[in-house]
C-alpha atoms as a PDB file:
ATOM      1  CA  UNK A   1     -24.369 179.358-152.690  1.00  0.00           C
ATOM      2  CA  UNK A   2     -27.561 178.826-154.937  1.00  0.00           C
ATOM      3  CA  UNK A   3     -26.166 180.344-158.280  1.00  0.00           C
ATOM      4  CA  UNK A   4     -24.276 178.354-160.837  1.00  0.00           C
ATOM      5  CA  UNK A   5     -21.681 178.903-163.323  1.00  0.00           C
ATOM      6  CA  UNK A   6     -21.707 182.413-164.971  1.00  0.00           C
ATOM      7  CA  UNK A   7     -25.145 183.394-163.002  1.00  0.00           C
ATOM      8  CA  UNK A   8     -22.351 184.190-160.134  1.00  0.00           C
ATOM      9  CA  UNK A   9     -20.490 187.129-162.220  1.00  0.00           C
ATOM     10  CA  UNK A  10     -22.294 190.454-161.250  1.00  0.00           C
ATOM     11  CA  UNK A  11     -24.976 191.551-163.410  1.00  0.00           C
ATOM     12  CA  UNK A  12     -25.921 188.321-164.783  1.00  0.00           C
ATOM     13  CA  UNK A  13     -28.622 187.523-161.914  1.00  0.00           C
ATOM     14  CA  UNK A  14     -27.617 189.939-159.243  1.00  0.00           C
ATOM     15  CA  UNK A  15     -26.052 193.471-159.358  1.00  0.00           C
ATOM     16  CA  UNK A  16     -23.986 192.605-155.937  1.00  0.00           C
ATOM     17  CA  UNK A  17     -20.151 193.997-157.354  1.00  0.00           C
ATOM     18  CA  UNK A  18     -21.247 197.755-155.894  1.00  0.00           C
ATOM     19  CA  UNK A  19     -23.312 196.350-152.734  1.00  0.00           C
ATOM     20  CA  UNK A  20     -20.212 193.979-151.379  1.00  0.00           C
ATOM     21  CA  UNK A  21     -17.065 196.898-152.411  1.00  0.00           C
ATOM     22  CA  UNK A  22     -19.273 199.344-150.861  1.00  0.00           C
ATOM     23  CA  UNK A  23     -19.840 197.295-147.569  1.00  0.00           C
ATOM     24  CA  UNK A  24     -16.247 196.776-146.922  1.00  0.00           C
ATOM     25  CA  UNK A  25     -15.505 200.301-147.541  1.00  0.00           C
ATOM     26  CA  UNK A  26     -18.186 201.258-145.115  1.00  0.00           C
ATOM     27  CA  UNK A  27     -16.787 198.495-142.741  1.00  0.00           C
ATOM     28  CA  UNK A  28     -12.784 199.856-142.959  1.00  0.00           C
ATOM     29  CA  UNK A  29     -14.120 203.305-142.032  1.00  0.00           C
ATOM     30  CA  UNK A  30     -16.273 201.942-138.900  1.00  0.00           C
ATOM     31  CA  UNK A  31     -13.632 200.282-137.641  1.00  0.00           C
ATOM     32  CA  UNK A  32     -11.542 203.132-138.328  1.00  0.00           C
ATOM     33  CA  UNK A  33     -14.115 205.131-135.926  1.00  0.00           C
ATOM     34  CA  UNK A  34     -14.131 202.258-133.508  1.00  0.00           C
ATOM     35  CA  UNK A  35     -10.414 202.333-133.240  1.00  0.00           C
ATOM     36  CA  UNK A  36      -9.975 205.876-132.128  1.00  0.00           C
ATOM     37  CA  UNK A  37     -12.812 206.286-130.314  1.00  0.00           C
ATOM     38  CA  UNK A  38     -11.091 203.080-127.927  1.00  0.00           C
ATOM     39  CA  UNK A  39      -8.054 204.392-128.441  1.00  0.00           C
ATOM     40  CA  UNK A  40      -9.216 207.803-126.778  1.00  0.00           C
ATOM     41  CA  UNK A  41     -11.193 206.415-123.978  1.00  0.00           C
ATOM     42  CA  UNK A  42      -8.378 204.233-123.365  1.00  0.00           C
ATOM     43  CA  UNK A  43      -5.737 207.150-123.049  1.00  0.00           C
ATOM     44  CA  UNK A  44      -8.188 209.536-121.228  1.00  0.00           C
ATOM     45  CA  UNK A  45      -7.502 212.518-123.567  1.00  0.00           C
ATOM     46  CA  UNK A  46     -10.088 214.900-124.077  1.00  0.00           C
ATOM     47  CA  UNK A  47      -9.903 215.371-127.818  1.00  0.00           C
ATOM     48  CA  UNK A  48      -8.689 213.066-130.702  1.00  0.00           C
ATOM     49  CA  UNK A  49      -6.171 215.621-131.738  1.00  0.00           C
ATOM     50  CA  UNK A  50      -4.550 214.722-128.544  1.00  0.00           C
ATOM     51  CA  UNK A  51      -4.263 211.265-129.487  1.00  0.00           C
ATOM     52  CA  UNK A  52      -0.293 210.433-129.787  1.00  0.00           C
ATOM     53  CA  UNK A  53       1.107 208.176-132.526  1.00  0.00           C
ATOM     54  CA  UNK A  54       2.105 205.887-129.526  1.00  0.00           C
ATOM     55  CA  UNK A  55      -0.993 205.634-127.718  1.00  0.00           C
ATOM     56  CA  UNK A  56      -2.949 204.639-131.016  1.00  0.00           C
ATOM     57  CA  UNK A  57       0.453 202.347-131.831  1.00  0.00           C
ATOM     58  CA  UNK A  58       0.748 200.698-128.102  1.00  0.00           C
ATOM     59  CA  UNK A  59      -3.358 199.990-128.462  1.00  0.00           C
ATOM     60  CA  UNK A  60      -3.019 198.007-131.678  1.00  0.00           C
ATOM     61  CA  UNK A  61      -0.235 196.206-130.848  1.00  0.00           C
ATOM     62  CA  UNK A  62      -0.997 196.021-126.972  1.00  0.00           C
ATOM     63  CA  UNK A  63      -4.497 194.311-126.738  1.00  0.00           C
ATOM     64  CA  UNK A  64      -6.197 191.585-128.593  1.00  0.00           C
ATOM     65  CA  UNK A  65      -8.783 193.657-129.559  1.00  0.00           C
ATOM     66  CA  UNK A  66      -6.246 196.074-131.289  1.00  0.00           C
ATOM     67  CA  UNK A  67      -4.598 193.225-132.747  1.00  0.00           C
ATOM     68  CA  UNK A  68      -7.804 191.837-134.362  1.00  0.00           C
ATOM     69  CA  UNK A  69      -8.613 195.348-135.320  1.00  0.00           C
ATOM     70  CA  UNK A  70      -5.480 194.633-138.115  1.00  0.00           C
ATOM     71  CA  UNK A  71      -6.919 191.188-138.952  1.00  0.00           C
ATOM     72  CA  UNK A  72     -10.455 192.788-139.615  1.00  0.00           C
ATOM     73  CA  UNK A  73      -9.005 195.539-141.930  1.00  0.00           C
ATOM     74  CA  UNK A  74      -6.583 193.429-143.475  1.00  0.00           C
ATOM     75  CA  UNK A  75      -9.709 190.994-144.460  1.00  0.00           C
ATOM     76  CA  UNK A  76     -11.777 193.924-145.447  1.00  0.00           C
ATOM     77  CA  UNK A  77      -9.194 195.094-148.169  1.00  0.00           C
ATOM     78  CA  UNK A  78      -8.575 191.805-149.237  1.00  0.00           C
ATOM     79  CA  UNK A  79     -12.423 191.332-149.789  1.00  0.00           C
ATOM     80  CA  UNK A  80     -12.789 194.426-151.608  1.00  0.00           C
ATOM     81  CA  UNK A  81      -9.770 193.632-153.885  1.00  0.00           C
ATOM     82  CA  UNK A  82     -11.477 190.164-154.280  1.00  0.00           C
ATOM     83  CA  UNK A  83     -14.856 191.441-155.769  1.00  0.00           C
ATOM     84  CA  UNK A  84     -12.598 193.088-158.254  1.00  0.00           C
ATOM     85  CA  UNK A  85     -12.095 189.937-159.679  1.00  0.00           C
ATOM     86  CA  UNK A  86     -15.682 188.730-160.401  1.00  0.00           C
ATOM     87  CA  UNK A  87     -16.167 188.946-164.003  1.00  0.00           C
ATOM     88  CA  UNK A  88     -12.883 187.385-165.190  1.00  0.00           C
ATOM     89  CA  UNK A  89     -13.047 184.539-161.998  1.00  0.00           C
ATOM     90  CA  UNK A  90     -16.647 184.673-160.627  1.00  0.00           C
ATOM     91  CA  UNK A  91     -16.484 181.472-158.153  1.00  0.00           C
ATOM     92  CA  UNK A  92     -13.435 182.382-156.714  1.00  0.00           C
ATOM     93  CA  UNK A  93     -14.085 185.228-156.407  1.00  0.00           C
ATOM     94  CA  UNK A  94     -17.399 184.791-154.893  1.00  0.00           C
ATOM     95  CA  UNK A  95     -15.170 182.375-152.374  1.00  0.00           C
ATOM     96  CA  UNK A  96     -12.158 184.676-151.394  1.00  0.00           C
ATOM     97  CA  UNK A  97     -15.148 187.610-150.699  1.00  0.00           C
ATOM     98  CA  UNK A  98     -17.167 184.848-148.573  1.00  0.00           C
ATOM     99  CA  UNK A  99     -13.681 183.802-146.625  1.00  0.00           C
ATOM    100  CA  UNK A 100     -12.231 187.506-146.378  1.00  0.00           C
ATOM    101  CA  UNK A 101     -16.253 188.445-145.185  1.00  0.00           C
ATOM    102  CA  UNK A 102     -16.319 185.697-142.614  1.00  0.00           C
ATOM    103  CA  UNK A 103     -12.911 186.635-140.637  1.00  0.00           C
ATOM    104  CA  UNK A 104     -13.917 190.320-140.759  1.00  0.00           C
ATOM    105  CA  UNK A 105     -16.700 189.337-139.075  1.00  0.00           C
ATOM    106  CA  UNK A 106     -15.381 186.858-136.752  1.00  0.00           C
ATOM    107  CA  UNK A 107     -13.254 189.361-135.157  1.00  0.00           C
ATOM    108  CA  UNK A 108     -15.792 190.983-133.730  1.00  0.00           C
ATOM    109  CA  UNK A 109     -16.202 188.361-131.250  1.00  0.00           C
ATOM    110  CA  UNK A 110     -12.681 189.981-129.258  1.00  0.00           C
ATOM    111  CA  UNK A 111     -15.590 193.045-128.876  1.00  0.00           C
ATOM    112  CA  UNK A 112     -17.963 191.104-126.909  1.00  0.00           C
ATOM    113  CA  UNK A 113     -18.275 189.839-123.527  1.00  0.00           C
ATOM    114  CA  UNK A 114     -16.208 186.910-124.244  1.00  0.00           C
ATOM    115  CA  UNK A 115     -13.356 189.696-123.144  1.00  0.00           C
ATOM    116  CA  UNK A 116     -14.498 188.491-119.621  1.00  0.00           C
ATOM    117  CA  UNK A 117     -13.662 185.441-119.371  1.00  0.00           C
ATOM    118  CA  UNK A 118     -10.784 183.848-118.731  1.00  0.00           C
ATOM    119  CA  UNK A 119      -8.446 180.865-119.544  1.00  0.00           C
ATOM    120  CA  UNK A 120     -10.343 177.792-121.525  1.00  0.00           C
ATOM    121  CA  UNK A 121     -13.682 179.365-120.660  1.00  0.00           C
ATOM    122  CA  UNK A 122     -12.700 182.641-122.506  1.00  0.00           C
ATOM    123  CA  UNK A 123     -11.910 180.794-125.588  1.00  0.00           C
ATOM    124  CA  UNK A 124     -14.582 178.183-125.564  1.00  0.00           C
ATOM    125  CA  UNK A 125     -17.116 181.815-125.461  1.00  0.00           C
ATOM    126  CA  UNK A 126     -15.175 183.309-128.685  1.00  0.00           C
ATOM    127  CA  UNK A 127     -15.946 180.201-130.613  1.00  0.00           C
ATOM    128  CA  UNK A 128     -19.450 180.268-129.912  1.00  0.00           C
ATOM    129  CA  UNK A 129     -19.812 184.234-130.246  1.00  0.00           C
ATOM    130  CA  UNK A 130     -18.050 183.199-133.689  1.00  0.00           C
ATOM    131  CA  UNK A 131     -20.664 180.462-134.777  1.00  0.00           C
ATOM    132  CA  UNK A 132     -23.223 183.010-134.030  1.00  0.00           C
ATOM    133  CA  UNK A 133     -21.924 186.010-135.723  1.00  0.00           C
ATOM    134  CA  UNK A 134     -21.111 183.772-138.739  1.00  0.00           C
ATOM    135  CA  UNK A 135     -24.785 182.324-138.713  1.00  0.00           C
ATOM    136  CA  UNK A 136     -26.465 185.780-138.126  1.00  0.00           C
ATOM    137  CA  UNK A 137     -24.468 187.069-141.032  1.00  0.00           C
ATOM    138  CA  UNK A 138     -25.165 184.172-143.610  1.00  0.00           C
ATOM    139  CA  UNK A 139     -28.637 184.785-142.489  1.00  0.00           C
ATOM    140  CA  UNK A 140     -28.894 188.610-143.167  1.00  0.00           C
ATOM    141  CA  UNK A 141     -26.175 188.115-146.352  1.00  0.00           C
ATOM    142  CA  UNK A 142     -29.287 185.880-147.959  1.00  0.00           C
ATOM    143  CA  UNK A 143     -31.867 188.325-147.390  1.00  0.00           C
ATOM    144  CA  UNK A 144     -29.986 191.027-148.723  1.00  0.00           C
ATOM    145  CA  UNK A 145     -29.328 188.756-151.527  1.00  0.00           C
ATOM    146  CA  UNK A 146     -33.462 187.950-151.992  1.00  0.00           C
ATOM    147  CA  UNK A 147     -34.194 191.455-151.738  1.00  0.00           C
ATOM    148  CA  UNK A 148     -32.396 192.177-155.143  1.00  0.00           C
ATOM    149  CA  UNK A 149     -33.928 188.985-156.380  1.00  0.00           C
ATOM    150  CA  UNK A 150     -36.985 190.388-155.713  1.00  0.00           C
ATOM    151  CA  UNK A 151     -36.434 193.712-157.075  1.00  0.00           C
ATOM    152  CA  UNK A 152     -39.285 194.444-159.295  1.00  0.00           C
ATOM    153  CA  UNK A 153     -37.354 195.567-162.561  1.00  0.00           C
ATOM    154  CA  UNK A 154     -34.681 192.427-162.493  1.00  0.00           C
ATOM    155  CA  UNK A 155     -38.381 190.416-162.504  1.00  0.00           C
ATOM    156  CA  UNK A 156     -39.621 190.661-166.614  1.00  0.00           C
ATOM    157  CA  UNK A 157     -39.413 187.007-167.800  1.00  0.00           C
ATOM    158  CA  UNK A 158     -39.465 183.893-166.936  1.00  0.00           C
ATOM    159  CA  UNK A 159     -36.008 182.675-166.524  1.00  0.00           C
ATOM    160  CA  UNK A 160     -35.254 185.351-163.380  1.00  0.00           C
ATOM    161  CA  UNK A 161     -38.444 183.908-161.693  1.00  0.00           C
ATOM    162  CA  UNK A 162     -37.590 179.986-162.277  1.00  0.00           C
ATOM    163  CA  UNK A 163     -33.941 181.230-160.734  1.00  0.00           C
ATOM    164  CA  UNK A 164     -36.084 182.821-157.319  1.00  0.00           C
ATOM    165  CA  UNK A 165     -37.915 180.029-157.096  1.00  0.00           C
ATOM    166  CA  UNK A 166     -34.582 177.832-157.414  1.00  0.00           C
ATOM    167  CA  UNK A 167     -32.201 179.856-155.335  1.00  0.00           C
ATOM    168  CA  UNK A 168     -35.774 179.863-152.513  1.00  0.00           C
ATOM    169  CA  UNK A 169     -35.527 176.406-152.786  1.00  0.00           C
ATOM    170  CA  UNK A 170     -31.740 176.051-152.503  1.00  0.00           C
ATOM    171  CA  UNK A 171     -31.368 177.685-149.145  1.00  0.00           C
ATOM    172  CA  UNK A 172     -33.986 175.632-147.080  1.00  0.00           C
ATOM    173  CA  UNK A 173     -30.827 173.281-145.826  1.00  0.00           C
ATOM    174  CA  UNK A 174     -28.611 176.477-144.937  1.00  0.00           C
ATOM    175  CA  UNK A 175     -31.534 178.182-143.585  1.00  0.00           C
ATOM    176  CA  UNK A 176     -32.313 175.930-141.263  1.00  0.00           C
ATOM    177  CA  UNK A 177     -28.485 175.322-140.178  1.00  0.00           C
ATOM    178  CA  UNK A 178     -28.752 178.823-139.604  1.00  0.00           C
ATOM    179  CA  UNK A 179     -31.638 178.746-137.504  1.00  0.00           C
ATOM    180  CA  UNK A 180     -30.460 175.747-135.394  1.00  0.00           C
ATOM    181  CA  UNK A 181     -26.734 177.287-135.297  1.00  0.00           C
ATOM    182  CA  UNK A 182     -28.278 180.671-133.886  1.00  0.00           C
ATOM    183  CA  UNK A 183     -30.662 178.924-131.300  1.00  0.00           C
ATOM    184  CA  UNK A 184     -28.111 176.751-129.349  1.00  0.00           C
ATOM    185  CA  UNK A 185     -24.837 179.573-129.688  1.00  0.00           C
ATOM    186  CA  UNK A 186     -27.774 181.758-128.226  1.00  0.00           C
ATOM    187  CA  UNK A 187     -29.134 179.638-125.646  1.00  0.00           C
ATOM    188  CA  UNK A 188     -25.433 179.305-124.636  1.00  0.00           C
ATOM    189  CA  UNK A 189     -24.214 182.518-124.664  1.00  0.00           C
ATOM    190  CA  UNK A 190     -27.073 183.442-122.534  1.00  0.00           C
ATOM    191  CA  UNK A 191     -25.855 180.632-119.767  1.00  0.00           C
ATOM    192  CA  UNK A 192     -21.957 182.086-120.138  1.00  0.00           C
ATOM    193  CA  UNK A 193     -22.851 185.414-119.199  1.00  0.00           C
ATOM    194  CA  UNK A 194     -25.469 185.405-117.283  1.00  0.00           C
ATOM    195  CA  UNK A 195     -26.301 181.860-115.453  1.00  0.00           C
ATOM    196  CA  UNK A 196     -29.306 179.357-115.180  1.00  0.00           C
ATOM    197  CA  UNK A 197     -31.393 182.368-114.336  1.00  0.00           C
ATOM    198  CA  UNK A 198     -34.156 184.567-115.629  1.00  0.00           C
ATOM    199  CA  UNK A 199     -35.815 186.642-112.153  1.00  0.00           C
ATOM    200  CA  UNK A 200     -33.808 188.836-112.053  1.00  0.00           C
ATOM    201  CA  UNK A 201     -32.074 189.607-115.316  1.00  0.00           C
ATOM    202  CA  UNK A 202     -35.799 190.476-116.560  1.00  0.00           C
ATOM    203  CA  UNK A 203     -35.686 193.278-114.416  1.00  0.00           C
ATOM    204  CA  UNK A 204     -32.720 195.222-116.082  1.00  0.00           C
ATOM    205  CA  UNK A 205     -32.298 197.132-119.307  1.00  0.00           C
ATOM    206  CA  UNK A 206     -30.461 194.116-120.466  1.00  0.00           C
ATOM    207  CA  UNK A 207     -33.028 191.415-119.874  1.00  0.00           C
ATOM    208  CA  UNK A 208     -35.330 193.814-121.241  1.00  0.00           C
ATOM    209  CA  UNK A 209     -33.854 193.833-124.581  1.00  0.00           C
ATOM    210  CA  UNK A 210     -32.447 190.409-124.658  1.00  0.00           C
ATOM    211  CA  UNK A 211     -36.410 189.722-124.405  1.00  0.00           C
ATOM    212  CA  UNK A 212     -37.241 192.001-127.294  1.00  0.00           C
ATOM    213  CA  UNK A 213     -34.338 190.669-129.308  1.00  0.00           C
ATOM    214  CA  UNK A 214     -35.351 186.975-128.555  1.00  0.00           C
ATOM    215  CA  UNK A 215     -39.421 188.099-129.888  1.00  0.00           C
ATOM    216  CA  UNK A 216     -38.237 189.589-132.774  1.00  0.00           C
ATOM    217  CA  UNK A 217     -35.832 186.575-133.478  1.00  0.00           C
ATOM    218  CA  UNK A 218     -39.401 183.899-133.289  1.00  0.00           C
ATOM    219  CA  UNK A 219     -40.956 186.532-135.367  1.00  0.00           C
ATOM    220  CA  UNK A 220     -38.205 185.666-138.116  1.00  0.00           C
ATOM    221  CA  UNK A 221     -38.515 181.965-137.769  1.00  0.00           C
ATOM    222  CA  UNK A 222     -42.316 182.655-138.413  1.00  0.00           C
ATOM    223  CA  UNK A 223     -41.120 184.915-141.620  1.00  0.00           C
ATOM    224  CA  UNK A 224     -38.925 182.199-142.918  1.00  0.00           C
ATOM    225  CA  UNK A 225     -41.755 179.047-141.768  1.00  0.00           C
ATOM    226  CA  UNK A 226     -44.216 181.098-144.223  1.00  0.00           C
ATOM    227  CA  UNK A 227     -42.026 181.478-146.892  1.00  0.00           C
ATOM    228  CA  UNK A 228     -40.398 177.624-146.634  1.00  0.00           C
ATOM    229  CA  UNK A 229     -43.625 176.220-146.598  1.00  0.00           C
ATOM    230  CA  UNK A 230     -46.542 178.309-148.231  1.00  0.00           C
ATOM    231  CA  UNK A 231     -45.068 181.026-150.308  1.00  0.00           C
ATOM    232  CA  UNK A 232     -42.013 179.122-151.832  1.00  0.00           C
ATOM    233  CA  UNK A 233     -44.240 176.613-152.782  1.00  0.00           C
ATOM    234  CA  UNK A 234     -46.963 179.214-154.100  1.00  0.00           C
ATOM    235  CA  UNK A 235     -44.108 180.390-156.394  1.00  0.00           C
ATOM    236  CA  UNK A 236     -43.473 176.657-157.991  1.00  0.00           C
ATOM    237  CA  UNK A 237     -47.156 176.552-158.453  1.00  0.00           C
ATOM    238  CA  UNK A 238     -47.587 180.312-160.333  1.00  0.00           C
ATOM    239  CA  UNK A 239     -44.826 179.843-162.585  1.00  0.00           C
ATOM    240  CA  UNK A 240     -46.617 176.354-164.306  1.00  0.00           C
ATOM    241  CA  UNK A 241     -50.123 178.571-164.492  1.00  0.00           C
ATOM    242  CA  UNK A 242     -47.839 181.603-165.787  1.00  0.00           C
ATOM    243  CA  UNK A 243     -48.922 184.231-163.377  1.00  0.00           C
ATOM    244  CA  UNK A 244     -46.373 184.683-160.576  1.00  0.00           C
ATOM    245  CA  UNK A 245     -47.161 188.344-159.828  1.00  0.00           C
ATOM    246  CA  UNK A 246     -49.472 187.122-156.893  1.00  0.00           C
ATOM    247  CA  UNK A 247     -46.773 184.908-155.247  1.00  0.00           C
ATOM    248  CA  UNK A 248     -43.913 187.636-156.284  1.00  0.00           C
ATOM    249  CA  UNK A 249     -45.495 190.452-154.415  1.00  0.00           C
ATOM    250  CA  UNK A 250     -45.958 188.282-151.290  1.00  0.00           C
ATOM    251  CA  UNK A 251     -42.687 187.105-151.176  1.00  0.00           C
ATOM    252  CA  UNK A 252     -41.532 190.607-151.660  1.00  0.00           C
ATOM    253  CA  UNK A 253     -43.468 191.991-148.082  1.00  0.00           C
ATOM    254  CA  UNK A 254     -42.278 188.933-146.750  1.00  0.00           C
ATOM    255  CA  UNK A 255     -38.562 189.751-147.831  1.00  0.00           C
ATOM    256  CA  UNK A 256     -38.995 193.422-146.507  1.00  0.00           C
ATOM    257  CA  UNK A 257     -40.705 192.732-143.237  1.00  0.00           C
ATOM    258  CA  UNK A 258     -38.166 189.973-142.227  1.00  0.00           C
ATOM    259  CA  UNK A 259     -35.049 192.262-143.239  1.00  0.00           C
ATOM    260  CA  UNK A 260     -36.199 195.046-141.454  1.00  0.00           C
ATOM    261  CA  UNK A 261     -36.817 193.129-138.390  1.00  0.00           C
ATOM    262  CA  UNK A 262     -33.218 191.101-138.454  1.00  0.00           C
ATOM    263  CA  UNK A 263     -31.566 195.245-138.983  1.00  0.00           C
ATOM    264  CA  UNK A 264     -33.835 195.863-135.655  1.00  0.00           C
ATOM    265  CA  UNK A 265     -31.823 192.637-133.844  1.00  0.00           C
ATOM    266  CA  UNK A 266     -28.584 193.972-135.264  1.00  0.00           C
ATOM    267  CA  UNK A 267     -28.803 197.056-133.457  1.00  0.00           C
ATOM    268  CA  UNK A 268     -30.323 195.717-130.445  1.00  0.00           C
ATOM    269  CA  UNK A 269     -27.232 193.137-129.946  1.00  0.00           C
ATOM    270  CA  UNK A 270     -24.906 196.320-130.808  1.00  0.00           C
ATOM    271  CA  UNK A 271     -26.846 197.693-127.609  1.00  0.00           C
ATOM    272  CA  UNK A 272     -26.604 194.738-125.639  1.00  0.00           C
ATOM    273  CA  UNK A 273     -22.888 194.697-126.304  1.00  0.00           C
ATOM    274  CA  UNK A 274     -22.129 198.083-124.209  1.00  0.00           C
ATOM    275  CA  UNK A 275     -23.978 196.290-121.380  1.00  0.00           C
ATOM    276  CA  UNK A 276     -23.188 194.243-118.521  1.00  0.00           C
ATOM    277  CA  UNK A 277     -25.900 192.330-117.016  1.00  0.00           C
ATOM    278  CA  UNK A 278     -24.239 191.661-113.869  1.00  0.00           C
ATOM    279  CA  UNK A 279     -23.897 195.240-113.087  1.00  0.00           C
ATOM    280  CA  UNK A 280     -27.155 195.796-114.170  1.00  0.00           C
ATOM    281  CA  UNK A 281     -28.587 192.956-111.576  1.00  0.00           C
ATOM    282  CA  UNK A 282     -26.588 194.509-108.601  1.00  0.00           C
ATOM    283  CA  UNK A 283     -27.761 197.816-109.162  1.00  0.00           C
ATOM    284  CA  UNK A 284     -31.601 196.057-108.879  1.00  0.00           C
ATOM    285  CA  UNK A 285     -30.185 194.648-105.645  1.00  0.00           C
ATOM    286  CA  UNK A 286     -28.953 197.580-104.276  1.00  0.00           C
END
């Protein structure tokens, strides 16, 4: 998004060739896992070895969530063949990984409690769990992307520094796309599954960590408020005195803190996905 020309082929500004064939391996072999583990709970067997060649076979090409399954690998290979291609074509390269990346993760959506609903409603949900995903994963993409940035040994001179400070700079717009994006496909999501009310959700395991989720989510807009506005900033000013080290480490504990929280909110919405609030609230009644 922020690089130009040959600063996109790995190596040149980031080392990202291993991170992004490595993270669609590890994404083909989770949703390996996920597919047999649904394919066995589906079937009722006790073991996997008991798993038939038509049971796995009717639940791919039986259910939408099987048939997505295909799309997501299918996208996954194609984005791993793609970075393959980023020293001889860098931007489209960098574009076929990005499009590949973005349908992977759009399929998830078939996973989540959009499953629930029905008729219009059910696909109006998808297309916001899609936004969301797609927003949430720009968001964490970027500060995966700062973090090797910020890597002290890709730091020596001044040309990687004036590059942070430009590629900080470049990402205010998307950022706060990002942030907007997630707020309202949030806010909405929240209304699809669980109503106009907040009594008694806050008394189950769900509202619980929809709360904690939501907290941790202000605590990033914080993170990114500092660094837009003081420590962004701080970094323009350190490279015309020539001593960025100050500004460098502070963006650095910024970088960390915020990533560790947004890997906290990933796993709390993978929680939050095995959930159903409406069960939850009945049991309360009851």
């Amino acid at each position: 998004y922020s690089l130009r020309g040959k600063e996109r082929v790995s190596g040149a500004v980031l080392n990202f060739e291993s991170l992004l064939f490595g993270t669609a391996v590890v994404g083909v072999l989770l949703s390996l896992t996920a597919m047999l583990l649904l394919a066995k709970a589906m079937s009722g067997v006790s073991e996997f070895m008991e798993l038939h060649h038509h049971i796995f076979e009717m639940v791919l090409t039986g259910t939408d969530v099987g048939l997505t399954w295909m799309v997501r690998i299918a996208a996954l290979v194609l984005a791993g063949i793609a970075i393959t291609l980023n020293k001889r074509l860098p931007t489209l390269s960098l574009w076929a990984v990005t499009v590949f990346g973005a349908i992977a993760l759009a399929t998830l959506a078939w996973t989540g409690h959009g499953a629930m609903d029905e008729g219009n409603r059910r696909y109006i949900h998808y297309i916001r769990d899609i936004l969301h995903l797609l927003a949430a994963g720009g968001w964490l993409g970027a500060l995966a992307a700062f973090a090797l940035l910020l890597r002290a040994k890709r730091l020596n001179g001044g040309q990687e520094i004036r590059v942070l400070s430009r590629v900080l700079t470049g990402f205010e717009s998307a950022g706060a796309l990002i942030v907007v994006t997630i707020s309202i496909t949030g806010v909405v999501n929240y209304l699809f599954i669980v109503g106009p009310t907040l009594d008694e959700v806050m008394m189950t395991t769900y509202g619980t960590l929809l709360f904690l989720k939501v907290l941790l989510f202000a605590g990033m807009i914080i993170l990114a408020t500092l660094n837009r506005f003081h420590l962004s900033p701080l970094l323009v000013r350190s490279i015309k005195e020539g001593d960025h080290a100050v500004a460098v480490n502070a963006l650095r504990r910024s970088m960390i803190l915020e990533f560790s929280v947004a890997v906290v909110i990933v796993c709390l919405v993978a929680w939050l996905g095995t959930l159903s609030p409406g069960m939850d609230m009945s049991t309360v009644q009851h």
